[in-house]
Protein backbone atom coordinates (compact mmCIF):
# COMPACT_ATOMS: atom_id res chain seq x y z
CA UNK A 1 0.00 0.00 0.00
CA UNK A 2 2.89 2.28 0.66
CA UNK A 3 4.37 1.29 -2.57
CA UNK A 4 1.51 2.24 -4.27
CA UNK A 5 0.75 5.55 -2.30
CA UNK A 6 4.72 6.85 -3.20
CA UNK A 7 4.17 5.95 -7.22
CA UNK A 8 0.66 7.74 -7.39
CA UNK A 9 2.82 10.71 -5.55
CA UNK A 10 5.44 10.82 -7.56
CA UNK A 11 3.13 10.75 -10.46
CA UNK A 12 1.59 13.86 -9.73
CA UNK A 13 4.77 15.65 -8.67
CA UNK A 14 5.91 14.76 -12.43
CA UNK A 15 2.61 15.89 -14.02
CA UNK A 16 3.25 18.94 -11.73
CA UNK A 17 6.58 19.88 -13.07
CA UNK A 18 5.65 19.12 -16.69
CA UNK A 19 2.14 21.37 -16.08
CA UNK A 20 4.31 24.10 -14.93
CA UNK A 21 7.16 24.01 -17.85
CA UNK A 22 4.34 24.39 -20.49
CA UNK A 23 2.89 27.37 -18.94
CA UNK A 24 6.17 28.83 -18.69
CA UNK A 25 6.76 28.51 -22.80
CA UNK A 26 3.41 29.64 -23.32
CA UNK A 27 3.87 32.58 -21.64
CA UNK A 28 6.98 33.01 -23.30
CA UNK A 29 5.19 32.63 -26.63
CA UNK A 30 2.76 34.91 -25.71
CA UNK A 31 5.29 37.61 -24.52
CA UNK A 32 7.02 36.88 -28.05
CA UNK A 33 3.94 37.48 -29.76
CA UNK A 34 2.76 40.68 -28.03
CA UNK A 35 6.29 41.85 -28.87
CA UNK A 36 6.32 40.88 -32.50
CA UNK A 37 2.96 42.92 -32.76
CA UNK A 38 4.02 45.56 -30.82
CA UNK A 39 6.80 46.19 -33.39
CA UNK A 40 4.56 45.58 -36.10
CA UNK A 41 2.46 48.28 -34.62
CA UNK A 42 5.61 50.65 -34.38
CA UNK A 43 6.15 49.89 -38.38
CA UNK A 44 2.39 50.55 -38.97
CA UNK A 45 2.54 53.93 -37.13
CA UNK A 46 5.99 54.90 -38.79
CA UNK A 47 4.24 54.21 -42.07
CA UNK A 48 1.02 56.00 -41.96
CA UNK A 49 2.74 58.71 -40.04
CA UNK A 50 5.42 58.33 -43.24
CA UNK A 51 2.62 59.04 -45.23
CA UNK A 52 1.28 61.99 -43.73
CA UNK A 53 4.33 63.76 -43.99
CA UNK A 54 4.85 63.27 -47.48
CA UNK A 55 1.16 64.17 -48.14
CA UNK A 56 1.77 67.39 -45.81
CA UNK A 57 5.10 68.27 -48.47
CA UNK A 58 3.15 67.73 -51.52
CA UNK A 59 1.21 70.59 -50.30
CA UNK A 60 3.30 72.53 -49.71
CA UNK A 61 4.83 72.00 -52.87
CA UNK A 62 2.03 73.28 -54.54
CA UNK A 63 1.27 75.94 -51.91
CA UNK A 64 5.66 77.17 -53.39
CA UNK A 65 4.60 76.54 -56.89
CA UNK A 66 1.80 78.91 -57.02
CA UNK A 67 3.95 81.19 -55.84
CA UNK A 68 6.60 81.07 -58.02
CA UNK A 69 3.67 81.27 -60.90
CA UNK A 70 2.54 85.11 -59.26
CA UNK A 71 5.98 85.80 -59.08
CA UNK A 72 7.46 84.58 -62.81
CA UNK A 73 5.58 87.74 -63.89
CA UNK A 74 6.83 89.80 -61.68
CA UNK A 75 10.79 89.07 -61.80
CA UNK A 76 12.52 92.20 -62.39
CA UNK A 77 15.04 92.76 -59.38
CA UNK A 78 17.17 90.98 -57.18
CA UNK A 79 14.70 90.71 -54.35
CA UNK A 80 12.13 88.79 -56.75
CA UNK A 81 15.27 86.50 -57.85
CA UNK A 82 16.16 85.78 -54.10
CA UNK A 83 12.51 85.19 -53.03
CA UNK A 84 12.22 82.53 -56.33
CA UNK A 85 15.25 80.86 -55.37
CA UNK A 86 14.83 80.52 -51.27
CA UNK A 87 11.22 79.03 -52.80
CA UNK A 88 13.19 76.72 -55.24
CA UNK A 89 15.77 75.64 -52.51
CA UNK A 90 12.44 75.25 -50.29
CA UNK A 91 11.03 72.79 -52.98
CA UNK A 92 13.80 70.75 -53.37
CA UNK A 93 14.11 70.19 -49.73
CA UNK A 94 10.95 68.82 -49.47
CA UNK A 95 11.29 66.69 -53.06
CA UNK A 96 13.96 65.16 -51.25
CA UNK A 97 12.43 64.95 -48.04
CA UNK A 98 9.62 62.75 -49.51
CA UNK A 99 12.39 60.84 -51.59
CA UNK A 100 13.76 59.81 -48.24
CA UNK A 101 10.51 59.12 -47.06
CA UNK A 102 9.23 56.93 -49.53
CA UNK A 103 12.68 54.70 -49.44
CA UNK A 104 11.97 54.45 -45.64
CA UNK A 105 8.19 53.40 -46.52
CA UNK A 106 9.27 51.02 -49.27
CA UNK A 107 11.87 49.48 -46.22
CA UNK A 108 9.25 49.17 -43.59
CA UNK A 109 6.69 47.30 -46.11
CA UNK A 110 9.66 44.84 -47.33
CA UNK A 111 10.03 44.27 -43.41
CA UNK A 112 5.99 43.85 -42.96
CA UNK A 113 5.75 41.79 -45.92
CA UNK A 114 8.67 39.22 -44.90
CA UNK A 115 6.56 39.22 -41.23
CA UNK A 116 3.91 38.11 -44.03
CA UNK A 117 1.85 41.02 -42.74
CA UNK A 118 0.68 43.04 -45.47
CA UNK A 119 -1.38 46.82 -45.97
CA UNK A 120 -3.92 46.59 -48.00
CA UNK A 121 -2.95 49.12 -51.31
CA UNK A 122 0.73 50.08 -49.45
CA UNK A 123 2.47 49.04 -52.60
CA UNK A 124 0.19 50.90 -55.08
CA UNK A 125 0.46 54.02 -52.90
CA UNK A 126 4.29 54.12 -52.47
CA UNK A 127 4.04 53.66 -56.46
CA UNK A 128 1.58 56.68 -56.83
CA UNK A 129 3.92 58.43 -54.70
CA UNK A 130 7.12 58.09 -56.27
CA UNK A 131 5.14 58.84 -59.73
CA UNK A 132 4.12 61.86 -58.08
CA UNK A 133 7.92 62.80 -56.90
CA UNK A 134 8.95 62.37 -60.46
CA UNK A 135 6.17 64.10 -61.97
CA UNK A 136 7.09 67.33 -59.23
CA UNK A 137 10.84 67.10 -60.20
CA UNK A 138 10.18 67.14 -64.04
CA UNK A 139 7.72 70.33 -63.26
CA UNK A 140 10.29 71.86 -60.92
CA UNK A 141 13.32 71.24 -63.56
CA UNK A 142 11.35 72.82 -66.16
CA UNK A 143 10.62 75.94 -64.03
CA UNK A 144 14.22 75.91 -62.64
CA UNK A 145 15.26 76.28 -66.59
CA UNK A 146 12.27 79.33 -67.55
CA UNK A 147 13.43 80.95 -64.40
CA UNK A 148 17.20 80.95 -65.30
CA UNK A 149 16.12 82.45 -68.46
CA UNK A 150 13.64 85.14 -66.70
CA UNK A 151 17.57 85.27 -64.60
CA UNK A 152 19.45 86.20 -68.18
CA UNK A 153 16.58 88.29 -69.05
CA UNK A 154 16.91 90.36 -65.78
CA UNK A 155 20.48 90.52 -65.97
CA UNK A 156 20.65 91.95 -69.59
CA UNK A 157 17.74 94.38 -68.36
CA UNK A 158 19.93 95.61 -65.23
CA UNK A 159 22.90 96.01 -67.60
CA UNK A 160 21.21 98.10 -70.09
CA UNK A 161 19.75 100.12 -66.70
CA UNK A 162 23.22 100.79 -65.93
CA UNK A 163 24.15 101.93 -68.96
CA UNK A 164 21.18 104.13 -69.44
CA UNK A 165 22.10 105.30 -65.47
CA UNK A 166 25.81 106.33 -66.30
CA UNK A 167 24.50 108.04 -69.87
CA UNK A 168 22.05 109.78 -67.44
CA UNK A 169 24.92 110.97 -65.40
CA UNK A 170 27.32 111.32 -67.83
CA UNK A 171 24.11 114.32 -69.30
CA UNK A 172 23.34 115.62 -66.57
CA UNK A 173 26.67 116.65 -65.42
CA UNK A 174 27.29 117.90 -68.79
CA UNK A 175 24.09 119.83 -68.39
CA UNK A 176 24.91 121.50 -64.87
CA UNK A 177 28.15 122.27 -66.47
CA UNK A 178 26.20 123.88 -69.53
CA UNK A 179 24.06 125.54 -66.96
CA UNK A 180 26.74 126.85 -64.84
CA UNK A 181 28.31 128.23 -68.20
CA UNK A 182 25.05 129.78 -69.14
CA UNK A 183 24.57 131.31 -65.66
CA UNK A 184 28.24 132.99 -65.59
CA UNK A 185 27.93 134.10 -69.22
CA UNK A 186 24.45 135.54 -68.38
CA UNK A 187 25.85 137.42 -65.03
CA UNK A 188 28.76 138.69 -67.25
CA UNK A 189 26.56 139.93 -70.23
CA UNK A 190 24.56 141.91 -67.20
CA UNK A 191 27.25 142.83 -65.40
CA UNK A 192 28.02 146.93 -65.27
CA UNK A 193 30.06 148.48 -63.01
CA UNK A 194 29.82 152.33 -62.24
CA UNK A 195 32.05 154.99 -60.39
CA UNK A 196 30.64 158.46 -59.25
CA UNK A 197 33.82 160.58 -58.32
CA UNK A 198 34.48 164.71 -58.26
CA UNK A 199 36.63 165.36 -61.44
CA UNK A 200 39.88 165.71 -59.77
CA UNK A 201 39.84 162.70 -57.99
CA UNK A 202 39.03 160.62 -60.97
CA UNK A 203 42.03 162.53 -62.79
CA UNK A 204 44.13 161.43 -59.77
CA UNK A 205 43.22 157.60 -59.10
CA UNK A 206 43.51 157.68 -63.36
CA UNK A 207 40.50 156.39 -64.17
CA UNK A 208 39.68 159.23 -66.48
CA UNK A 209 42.48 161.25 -68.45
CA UNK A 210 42.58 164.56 -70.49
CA UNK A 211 42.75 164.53 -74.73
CA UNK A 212 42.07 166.91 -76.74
CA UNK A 213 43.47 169.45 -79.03
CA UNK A 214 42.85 171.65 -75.61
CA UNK A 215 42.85 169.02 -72.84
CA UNK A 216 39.77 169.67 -71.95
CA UNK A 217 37.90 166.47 -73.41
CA UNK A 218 37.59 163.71 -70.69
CA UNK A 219 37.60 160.12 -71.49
CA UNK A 220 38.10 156.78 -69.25
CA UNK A 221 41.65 155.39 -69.57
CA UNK A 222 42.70 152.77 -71.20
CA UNK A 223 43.00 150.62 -68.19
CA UNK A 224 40.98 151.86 -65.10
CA UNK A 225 41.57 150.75 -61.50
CA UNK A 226 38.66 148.25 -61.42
CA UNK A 227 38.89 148.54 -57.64
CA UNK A 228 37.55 151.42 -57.28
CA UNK A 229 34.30 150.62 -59.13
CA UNK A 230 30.97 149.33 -58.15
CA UNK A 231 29.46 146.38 -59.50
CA UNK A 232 25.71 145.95 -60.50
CA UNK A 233 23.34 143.92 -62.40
CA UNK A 234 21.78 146.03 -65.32
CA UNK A 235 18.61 144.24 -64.71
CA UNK A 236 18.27 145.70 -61.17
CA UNK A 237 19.81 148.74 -61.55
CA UNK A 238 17.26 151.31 -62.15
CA UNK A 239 18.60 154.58 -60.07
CA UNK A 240 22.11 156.58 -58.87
CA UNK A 241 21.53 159.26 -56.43
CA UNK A 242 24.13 162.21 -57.28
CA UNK A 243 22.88 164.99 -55.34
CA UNK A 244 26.12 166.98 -57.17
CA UNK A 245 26.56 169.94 -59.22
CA UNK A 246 27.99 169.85 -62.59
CA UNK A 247 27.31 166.45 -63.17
CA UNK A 248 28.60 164.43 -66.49
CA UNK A 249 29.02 161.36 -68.05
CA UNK A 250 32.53 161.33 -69.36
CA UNK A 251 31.81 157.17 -70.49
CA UNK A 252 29.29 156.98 -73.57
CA UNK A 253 25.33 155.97 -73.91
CA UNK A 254 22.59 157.15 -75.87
CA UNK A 255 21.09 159.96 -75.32
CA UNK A 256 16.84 159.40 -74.32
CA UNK A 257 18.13 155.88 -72.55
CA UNK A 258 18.82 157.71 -69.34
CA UNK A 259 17.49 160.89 -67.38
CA UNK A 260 19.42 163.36 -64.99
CA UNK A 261 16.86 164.46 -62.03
CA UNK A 262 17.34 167.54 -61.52
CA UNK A 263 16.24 169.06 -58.05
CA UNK A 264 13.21 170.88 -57.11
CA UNK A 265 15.08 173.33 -55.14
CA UNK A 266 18.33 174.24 -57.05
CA UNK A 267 18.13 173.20 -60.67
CA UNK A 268 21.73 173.20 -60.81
CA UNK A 269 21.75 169.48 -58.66
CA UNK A 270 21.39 166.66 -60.13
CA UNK A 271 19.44 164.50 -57.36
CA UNK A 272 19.62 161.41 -59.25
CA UNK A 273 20.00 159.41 -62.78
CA UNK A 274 17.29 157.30 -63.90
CA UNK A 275 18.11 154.59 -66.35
CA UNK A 276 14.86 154.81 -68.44
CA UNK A 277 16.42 151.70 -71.62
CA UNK A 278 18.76 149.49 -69.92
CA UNK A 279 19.47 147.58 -72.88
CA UNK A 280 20.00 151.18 -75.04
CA UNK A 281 21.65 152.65 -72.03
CA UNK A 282 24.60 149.88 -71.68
CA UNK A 283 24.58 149.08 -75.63
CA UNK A 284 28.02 151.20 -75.49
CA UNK A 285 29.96 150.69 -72.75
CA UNK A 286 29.14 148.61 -69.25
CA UNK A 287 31.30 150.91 -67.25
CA UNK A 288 29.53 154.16 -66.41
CA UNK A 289 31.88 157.05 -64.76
CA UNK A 290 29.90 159.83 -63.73
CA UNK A 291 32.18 163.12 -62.71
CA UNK A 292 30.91 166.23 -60.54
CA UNK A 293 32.43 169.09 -59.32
């Protein structure tokens, strides 16, 4: 009976032990296969999140394209050409941002599909996506190439600006020279100068001299002291107060151009002369010496 009693234990002790082994490898399979899924999961994710980033560039893409379209019209300076091309760099950064992408996605379903665990469409839509890549670079080489010609058409543009610029310049300077000219000759043409002096002091500083068969004829010298003269534009000058006796014009101009003032109170002073024809009055001679006693 005891025989019996210790096989029947043993039994059990060895059902036991081989009880407890297989629920040890299947919770080992079971921890294997949550953490096969749970990288399978990871892949998933990574995929569809994958995808949403290349949808997000494509967008943006086009959101850079239209730009560029507004702007091919308007490319005519260097801050146009530097907006086109940070948008061009821009677009190429993504292009090859979804490149990347899609050799990532085309990875990750290779791994899924040797886990024989397959999304539905995945292949057709990393296709569709790669055709659309291409398709993007083909638009973006073609506007690369009418952009570097907008780029040649700019930069003959900016060299015929210069040009224009320096000829611009290169008259105008000419012209303030021309007007400068114009303005000196125009001061000199009006320029008179005049010199009221008693007789004997004009004899003395020799600005006038004696000729004459007599001496008695006065007449300016050949080369006046200047200095002593006044200087005055025969546009503005209208009026010389006198207020001398004897008064006379030893240089020449026409008689009715000009008018002695004689005054009210002694006719023999000559308050002032009035230049009545400037243009008759300096015809002659642009220096007027007047002589009094």
């Amino acid at each position: 009976m005891k025989k019996i009693l210790l096989f029947l234990l043993t039994c059990t002790l060895a059902t036991a032990c081989v009880s407890r082994q297989s629920a040890d490898r299947m919770q080992s399979d079971i921890d294997s296969l949550r953490a096969e899924v749970k990288a399978k999961e990871a892949i998933i994710d990574d995929v569809f999140a994958s995808i949403g980033e290349i949808t997000n560039n494509l967008e943006e893409i086009k959101t850079r394209e239209g730009l560029l379209t507004l702007q091919n019209g308007e490319l005519r300076d260097s801050t146009s050409t530097g907006r086109i091309n940070e948008d061009l760099q821009a677009i190429d950064n993504l292009l090859a941002e979804n490149r990347a992408r899609i050799a990532d996605l085309e990875k990750k379903a290779d791994q899924l599909r040797r886990a024989n665990h397959k999304i539905k469409g995945l292949e057709t839509l990393i296709e569709q996506l790669n055709t659309q890549v291409a398709e993007k670079d083909g638009e973006i080489a073609q506007l690369k190439t009418r952009i570097e010609g907008l780029n040649t058409q700019v930069a003959d543009l900016g060299r015929q600006v210069e040009t224009k610029e320096a000829e611009v310049r290169t008259l105008t300077s000419e012209k303030e020279q021309l007007t400068t000219e114009v303005t000196q000759k125009t001061t000199q043409l009006h320029t008179a100068y005049y010199l009221i002096a008693p007789e004997k002091q004009l004899l003395s500083d020799l600005v006038v001299e004696k000729k004459g068969m007599i001496g008695r004829t006065l007449v300016i010298a050949e080369k006046p002291n200047m200095g002593l003269f006044t200087e005055a534009d025969t546009r503005l000058l209208k009026t010389l107060p006198i207020g001398q006796k004897e008064v006379t014009l030893i240089t020449s101009h026409p008689e009715g151009s000009y008018w002695l003032v004689e005054s009210e109170e002694n006719k023999k002073v000559i308050e002032s002369l009035v230049i009545l024809d400037a243009e008759q009055f300096w015809s002659l001679s642009k220096i007027l010496v007047v002589s009094h006693k």
